[in-house]
C-alpha atoms as a PDB file:
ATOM      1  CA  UNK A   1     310.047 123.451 -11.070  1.00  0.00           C
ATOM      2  CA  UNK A   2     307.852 120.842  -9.744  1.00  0.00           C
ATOM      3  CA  UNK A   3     305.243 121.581  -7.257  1.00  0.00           C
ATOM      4  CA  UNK A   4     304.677 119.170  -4.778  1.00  0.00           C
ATOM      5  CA  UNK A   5     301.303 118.520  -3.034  1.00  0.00           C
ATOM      6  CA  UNK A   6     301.344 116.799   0.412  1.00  0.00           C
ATOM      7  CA  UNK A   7     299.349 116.908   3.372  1.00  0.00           C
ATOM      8  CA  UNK A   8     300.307 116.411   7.128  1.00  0.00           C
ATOM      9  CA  UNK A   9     303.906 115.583   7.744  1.00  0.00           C
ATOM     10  CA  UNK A  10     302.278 113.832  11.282  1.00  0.00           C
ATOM     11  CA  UNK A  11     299.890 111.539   9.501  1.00  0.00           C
ATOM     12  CA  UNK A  12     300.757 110.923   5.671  1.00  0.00           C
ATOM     13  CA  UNK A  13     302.605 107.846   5.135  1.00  0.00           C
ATOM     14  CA  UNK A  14     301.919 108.260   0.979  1.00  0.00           C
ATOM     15  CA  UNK A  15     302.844 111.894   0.677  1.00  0.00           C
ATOM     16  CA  UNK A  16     306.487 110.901   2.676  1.00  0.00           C
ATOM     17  CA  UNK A  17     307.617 108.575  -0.415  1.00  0.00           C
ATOM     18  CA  UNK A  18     307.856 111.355  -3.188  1.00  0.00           C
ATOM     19  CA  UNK A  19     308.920 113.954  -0.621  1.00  0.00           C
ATOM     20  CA  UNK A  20     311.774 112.364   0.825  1.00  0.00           C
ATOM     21  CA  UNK A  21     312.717 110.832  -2.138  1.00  0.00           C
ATOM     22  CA  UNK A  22     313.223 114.494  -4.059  1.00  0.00           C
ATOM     23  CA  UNK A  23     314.979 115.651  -0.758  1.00  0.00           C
ATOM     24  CA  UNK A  24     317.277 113.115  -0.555  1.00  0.00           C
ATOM     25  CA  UNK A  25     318.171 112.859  -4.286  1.00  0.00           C
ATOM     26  CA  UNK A  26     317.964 117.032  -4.596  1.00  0.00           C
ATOM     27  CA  UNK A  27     315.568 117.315  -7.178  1.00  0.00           C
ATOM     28  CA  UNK A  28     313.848 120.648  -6.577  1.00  0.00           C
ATOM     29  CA  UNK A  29     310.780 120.646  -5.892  1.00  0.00           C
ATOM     30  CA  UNK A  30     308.269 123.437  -3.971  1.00  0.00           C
ATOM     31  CA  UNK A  31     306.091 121.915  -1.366  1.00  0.00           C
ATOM     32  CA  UNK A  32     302.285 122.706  -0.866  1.00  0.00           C
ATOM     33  CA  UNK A  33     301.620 121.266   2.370  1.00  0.00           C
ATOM     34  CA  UNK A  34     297.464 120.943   2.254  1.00  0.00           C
ATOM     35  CA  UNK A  35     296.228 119.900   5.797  1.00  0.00           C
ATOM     36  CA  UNK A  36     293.539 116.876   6.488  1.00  0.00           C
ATOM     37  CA  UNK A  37     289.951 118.178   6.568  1.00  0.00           C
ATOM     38  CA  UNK A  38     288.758 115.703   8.896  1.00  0.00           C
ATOM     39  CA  UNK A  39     287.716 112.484   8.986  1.00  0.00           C
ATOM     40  CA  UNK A  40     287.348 110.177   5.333  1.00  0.00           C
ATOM     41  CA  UNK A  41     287.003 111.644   2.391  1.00  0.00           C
ATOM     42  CA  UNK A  42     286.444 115.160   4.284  1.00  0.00           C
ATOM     43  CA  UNK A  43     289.528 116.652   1.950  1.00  0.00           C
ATOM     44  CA  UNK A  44     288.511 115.726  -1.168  1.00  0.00           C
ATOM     45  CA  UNK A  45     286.594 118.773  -2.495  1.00  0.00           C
ATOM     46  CA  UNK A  46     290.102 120.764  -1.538  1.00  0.00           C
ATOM     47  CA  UNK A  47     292.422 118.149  -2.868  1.00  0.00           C
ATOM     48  CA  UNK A  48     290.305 117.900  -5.643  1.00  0.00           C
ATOM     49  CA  UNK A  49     290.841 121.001  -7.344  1.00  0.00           C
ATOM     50  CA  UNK A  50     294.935 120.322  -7.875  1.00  0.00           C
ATOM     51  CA  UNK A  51     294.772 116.185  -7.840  1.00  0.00           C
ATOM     52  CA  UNK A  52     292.566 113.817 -10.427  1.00  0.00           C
ATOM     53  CA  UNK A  53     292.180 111.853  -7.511  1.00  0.00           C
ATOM     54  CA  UNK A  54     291.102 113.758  -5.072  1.00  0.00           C
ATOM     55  CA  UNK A  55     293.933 112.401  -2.899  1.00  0.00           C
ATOM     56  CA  UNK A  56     297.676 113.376  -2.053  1.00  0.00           C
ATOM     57  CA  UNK A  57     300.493 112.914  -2.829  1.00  0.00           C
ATOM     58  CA  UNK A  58     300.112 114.348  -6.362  1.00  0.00           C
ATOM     59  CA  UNK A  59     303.146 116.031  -8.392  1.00  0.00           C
ATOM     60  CA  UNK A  60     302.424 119.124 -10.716  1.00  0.00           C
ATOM     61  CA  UNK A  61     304.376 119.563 -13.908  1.00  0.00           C
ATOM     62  CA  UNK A  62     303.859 122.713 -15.822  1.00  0.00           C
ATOM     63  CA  UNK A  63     300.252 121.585 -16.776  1.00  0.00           C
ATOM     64  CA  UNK A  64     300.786 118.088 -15.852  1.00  0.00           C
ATOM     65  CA  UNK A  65     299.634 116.515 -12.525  1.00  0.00           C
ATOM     66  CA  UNK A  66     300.939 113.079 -11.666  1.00  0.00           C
ATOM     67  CA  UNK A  67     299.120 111.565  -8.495  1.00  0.00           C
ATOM     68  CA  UNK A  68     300.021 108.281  -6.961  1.00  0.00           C
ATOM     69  CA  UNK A  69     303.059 108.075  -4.832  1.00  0.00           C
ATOM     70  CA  UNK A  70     304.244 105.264  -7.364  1.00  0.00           C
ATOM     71  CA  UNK A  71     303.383 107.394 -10.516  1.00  0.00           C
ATOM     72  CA  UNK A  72     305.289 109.860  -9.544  1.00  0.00           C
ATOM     73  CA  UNK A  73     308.453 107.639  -8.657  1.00  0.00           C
ATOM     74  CA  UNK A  74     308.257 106.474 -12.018  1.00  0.00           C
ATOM     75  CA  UNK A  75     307.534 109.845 -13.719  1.00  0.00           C
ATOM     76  CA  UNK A  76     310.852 111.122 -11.673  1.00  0.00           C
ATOM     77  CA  UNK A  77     312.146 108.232 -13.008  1.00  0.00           C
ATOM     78  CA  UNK A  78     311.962 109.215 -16.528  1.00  0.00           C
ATOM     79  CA  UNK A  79     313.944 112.215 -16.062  1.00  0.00           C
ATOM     80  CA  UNK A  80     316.683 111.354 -13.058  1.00  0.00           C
ATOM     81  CA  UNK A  81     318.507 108.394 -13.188  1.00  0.00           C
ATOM     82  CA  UNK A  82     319.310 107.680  -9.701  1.00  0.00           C
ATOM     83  CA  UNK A  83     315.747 107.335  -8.601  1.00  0.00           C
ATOM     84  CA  UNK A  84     316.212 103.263  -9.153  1.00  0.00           C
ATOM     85  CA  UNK A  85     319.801 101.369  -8.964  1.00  0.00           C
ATOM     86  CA  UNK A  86     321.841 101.446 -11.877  1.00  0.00           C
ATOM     87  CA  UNK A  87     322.211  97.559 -11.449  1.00  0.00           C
ATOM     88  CA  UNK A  88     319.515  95.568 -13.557  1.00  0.00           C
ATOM     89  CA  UNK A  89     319.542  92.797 -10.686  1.00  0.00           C
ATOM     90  CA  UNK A  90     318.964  95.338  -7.931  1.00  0.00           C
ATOM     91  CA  UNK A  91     316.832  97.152 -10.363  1.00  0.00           C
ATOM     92  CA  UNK A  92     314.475  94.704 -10.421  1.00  0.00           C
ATOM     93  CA  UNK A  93     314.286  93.636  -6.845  1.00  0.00           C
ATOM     94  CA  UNK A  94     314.080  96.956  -5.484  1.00  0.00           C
ATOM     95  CA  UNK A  95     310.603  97.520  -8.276  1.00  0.00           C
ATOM     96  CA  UNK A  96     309.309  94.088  -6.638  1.00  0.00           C
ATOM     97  CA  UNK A  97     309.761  95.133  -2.988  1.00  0.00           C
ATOM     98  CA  UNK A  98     308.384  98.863  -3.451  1.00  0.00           C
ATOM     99  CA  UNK A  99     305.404  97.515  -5.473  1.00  0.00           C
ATOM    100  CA  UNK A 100     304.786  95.154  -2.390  1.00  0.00           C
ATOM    101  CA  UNK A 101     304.988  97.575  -0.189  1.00  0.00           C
ATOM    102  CA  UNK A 102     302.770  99.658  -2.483  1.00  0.00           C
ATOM    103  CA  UNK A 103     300.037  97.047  -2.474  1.00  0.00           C
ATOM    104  CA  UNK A 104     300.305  94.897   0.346  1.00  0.00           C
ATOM    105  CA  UNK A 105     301.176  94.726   4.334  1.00  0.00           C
ATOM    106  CA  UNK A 106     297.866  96.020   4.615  1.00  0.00           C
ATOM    107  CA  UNK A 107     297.560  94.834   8.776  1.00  0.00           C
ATOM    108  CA  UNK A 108     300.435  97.231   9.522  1.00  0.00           C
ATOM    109  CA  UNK A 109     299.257 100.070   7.307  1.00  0.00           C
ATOM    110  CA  UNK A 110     295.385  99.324   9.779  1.00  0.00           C
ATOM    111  CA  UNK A 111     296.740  98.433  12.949  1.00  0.00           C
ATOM    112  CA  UNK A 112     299.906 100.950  12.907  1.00  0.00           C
ATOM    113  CA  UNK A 113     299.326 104.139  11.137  1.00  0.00           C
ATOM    114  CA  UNK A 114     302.242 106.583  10.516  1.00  0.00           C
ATOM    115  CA  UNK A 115     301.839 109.081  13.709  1.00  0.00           C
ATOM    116  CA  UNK A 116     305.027 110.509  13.910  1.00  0.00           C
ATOM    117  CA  UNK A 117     305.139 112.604  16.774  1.00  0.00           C
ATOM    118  CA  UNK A 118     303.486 109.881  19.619  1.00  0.00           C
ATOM    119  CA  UNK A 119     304.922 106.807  21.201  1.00  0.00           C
ATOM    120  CA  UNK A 120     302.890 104.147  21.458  1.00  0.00           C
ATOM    121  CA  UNK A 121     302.536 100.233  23.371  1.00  0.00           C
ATOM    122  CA  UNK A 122     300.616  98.137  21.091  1.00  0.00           C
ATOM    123  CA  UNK A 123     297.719  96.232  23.579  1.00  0.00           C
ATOM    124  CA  UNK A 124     297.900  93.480  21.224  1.00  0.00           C
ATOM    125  CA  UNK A 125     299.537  92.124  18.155  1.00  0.00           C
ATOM    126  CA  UNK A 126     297.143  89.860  16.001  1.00  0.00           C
ATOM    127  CA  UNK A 127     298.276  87.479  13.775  1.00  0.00           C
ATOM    128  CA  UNK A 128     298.018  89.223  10.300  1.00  0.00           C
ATOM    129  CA  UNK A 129     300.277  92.142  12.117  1.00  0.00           C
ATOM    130  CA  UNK A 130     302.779  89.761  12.822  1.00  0.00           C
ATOM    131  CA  UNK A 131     303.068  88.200   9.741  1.00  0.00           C
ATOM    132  CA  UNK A 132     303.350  91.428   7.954  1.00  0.00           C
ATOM    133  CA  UNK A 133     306.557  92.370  10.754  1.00  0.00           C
ATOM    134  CA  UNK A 134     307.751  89.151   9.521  1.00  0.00           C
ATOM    135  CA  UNK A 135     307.446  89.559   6.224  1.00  0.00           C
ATOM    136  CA  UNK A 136     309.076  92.812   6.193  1.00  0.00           C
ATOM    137  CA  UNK A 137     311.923  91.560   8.033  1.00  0.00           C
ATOM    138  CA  UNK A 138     312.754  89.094   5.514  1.00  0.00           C
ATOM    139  CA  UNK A 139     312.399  91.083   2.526  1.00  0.00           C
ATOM    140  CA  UNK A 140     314.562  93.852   4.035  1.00  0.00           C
ATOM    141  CA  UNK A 141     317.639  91.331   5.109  1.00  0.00           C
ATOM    142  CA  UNK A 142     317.140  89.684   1.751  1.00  0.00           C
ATOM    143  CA  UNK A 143     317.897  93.250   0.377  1.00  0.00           C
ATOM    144  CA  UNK A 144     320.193  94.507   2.596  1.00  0.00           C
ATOM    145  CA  UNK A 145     322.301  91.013   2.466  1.00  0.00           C
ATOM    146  CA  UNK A 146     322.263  90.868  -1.238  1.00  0.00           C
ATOM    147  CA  UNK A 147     323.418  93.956  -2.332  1.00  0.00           C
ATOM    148  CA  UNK A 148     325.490  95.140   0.836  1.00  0.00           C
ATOM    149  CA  UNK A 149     323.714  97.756   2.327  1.00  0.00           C
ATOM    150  CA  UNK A 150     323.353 100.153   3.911  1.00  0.00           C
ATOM    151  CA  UNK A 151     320.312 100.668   1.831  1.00  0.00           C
ATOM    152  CA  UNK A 152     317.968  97.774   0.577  1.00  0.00           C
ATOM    153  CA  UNK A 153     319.300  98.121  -3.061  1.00  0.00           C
ATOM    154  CA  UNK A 154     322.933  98.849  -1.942  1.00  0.00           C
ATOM    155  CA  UNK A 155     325.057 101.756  -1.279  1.00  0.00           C
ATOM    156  CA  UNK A 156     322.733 104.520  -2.696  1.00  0.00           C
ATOM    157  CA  UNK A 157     319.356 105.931  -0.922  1.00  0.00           C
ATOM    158  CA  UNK A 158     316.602 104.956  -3.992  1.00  0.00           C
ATOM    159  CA  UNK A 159     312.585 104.893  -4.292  1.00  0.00           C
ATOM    160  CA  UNK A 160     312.699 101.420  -2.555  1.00  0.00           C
ATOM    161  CA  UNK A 161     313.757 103.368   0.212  1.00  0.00           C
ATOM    162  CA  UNK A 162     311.350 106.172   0.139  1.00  0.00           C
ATOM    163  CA  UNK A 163     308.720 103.872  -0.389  1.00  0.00           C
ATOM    164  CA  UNK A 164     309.841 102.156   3.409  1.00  0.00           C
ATOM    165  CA  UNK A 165     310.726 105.385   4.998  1.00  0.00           C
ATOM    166  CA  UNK A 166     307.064 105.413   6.617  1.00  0.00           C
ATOM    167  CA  UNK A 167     307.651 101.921   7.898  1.00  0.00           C
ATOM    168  CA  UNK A 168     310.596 103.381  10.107  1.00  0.00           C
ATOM    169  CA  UNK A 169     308.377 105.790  11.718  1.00  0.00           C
ATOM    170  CA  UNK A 170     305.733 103.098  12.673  1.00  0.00           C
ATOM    171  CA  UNK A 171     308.751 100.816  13.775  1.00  0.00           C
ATOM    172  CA  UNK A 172     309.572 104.119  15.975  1.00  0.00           C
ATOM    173  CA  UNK A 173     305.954 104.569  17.183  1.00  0.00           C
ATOM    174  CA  UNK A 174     304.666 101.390  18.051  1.00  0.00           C
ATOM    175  CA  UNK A 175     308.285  99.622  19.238  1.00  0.00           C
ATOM    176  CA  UNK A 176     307.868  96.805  16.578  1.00  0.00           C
ATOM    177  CA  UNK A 177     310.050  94.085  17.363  1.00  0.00           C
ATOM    178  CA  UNK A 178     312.668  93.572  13.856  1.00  0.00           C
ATOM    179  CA  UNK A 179     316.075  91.386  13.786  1.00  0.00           C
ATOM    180  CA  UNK A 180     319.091  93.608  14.400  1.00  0.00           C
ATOM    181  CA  UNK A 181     320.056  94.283  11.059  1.00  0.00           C
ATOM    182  CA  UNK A 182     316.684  95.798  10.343  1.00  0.00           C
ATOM    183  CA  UNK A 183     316.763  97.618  13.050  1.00  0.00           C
ATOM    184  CA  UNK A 184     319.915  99.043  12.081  1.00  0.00           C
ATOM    185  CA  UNK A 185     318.307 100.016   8.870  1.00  0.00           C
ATOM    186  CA  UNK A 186     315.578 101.691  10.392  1.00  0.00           C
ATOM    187  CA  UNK A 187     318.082 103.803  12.650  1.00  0.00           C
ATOM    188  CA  UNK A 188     319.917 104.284   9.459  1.00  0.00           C
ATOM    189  CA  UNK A 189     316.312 105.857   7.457  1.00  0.00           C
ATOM    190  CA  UNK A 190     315.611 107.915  10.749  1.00  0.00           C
ATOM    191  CA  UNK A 191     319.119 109.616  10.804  1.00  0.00           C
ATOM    192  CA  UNK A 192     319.316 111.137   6.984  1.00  0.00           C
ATOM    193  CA  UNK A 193     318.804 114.751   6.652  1.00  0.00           C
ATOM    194  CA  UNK A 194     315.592 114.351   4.821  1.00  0.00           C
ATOM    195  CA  UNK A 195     314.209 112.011   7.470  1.00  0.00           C
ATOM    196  CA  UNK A 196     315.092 114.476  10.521  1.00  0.00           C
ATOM    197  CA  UNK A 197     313.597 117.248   8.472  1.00  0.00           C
ATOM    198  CA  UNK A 198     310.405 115.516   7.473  1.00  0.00           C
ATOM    199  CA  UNK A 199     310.681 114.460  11.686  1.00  0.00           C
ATOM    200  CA  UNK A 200     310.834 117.318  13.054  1.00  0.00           C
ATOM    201  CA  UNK A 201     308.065 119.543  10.722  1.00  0.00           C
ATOM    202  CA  UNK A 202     305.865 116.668  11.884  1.00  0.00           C
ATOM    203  CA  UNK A 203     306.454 117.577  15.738  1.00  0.00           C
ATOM    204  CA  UNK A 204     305.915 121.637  14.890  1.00  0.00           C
ATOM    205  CA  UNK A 205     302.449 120.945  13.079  1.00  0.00           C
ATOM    206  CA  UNK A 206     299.754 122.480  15.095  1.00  0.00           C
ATOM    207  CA  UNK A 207     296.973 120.034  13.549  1.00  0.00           C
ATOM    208  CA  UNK A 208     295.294 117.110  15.212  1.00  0.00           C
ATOM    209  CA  UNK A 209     292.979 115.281  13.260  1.00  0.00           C
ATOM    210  CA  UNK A 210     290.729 112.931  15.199  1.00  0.00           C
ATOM    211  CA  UNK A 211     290.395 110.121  13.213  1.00  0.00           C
ATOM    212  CA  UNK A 212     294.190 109.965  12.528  1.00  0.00           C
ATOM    213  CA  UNK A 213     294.534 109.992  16.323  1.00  0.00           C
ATOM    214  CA  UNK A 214     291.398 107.469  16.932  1.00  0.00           C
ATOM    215  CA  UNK A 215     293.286 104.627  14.616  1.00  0.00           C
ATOM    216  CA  UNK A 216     296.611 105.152  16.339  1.00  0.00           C
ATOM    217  CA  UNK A 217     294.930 104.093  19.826  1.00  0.00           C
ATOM    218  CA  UNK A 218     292.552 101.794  18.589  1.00  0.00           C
ATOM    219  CA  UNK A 219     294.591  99.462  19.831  1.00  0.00           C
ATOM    220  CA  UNK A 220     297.491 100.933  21.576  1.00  0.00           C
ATOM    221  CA  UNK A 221     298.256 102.875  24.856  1.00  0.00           C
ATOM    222  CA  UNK A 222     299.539 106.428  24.616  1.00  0.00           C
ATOM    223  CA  UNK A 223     303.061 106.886  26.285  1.00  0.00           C
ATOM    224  CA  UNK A 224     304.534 109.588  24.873  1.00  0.00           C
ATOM    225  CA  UNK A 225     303.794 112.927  22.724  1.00  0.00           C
ATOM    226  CA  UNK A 226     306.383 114.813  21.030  1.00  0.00           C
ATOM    227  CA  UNK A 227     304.549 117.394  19.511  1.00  0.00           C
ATOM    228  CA  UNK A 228     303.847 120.631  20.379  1.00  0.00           C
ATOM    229  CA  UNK A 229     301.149 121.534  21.965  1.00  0.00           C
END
């Protein structure tokens, strides 16, 4: 069985990707949910002792650990088929868009942060955010046109999914404006099973962990919170 290492449903964007991934295409997996330890680099003498990295998300094989969220798509990979289309074409686009998303739309990851369980009205948008919303909107028609939906590689729920799952929480957070048909998709990531679960574990977490919450209003105005209290 593989064990799972993740840390706050609320706040982490990179430990969603494997997580929902293995939910949606049932490959067990038990979950060790390790909270935030405060600000930077706080966690990593805890995370440490079960990731290389000293970072999450990190998957644990018998004596194998995996860390990355993109490792560990790849190491599923290796033993479950339908982690990547079957289709060479779609294949290969859906590898180029997660490994973009892996590395790059770096204004969205700063300026939005996944917070889950808050609604948010963004003060400002600057110019690098907006080109990332556009980006994003383009690649995800391009996918969702191509292939024929309703996923971004076509019928099937993949890792090019997983790895934009966290996007459809920030759309959901901080209202960011998208054509209809990716709006449609996000509506589409928020209402799977795995999605609601993740969702709603997020809003039941009793942690709050300040610099987490300091990023999400660095440039936004609070209107909502969902969470318990």
């Amino acid at each position: 069985m593989f064990e799972l290492y993740i840390a706050n449903k609320n706040y982490s964007s990179w430990s969603l990707r494997p997580w929902v991934l293995m939910k949606a295409l049932e490959i067990p997996f038990n979950e060790h949910l390790m909270p935030f330890e405060g600000g930077t680099g706080a966690s990593h003498d805890t995370f440490i002792r079960f990731s290389p990295s000293g970072l999450v998300p990190c998957l644990v094989d018998d004596d194998l650990a995996v860390w990355d969220s993109l490792a560990i798509v790849e190491y599923l990979a290796e033993q479950h088929t339908n982690v990547w289309p079957s289709d060479k074409s779609a294949r290969a686009w859906a590898r180029s868009a997660t490994a973009e998303m892996h590395s790059g739309f770096g204004a969205l990851r700063d300026e939005c942060p996944m917070n889950c369980g808050v609604r948010v009205a963004l003060d400002s948008v600057s110019a690098k955010l907006k080109a990332d919303v556009a980006r994003l909107d383009i690649l995800w028609q391009q996918g969702l046109e191509r292939f024929g939906g309703p996923f971004l590689a076509g019928k099937r729920f993949t890792a090019v999914d997983a790895f934009y799952a966290p996007v459809a929480f920030r759309v959901q957070t901080f209202n960011l404006s998208l054509s209809d048909a990716s709006q449609a998709y996000v509506e589409h990531l928020l209402a799977l099973p795995a999605m609601k679960a993740w969702y709603q574990a997020a809003l039941e977490e009793p942690w709050r962990e300040s610099m987490h919450e300091a990023d999400t209003l660095k440039n936004s105005t609070l209107t909502a919170d969902y969470r318990a209290s």
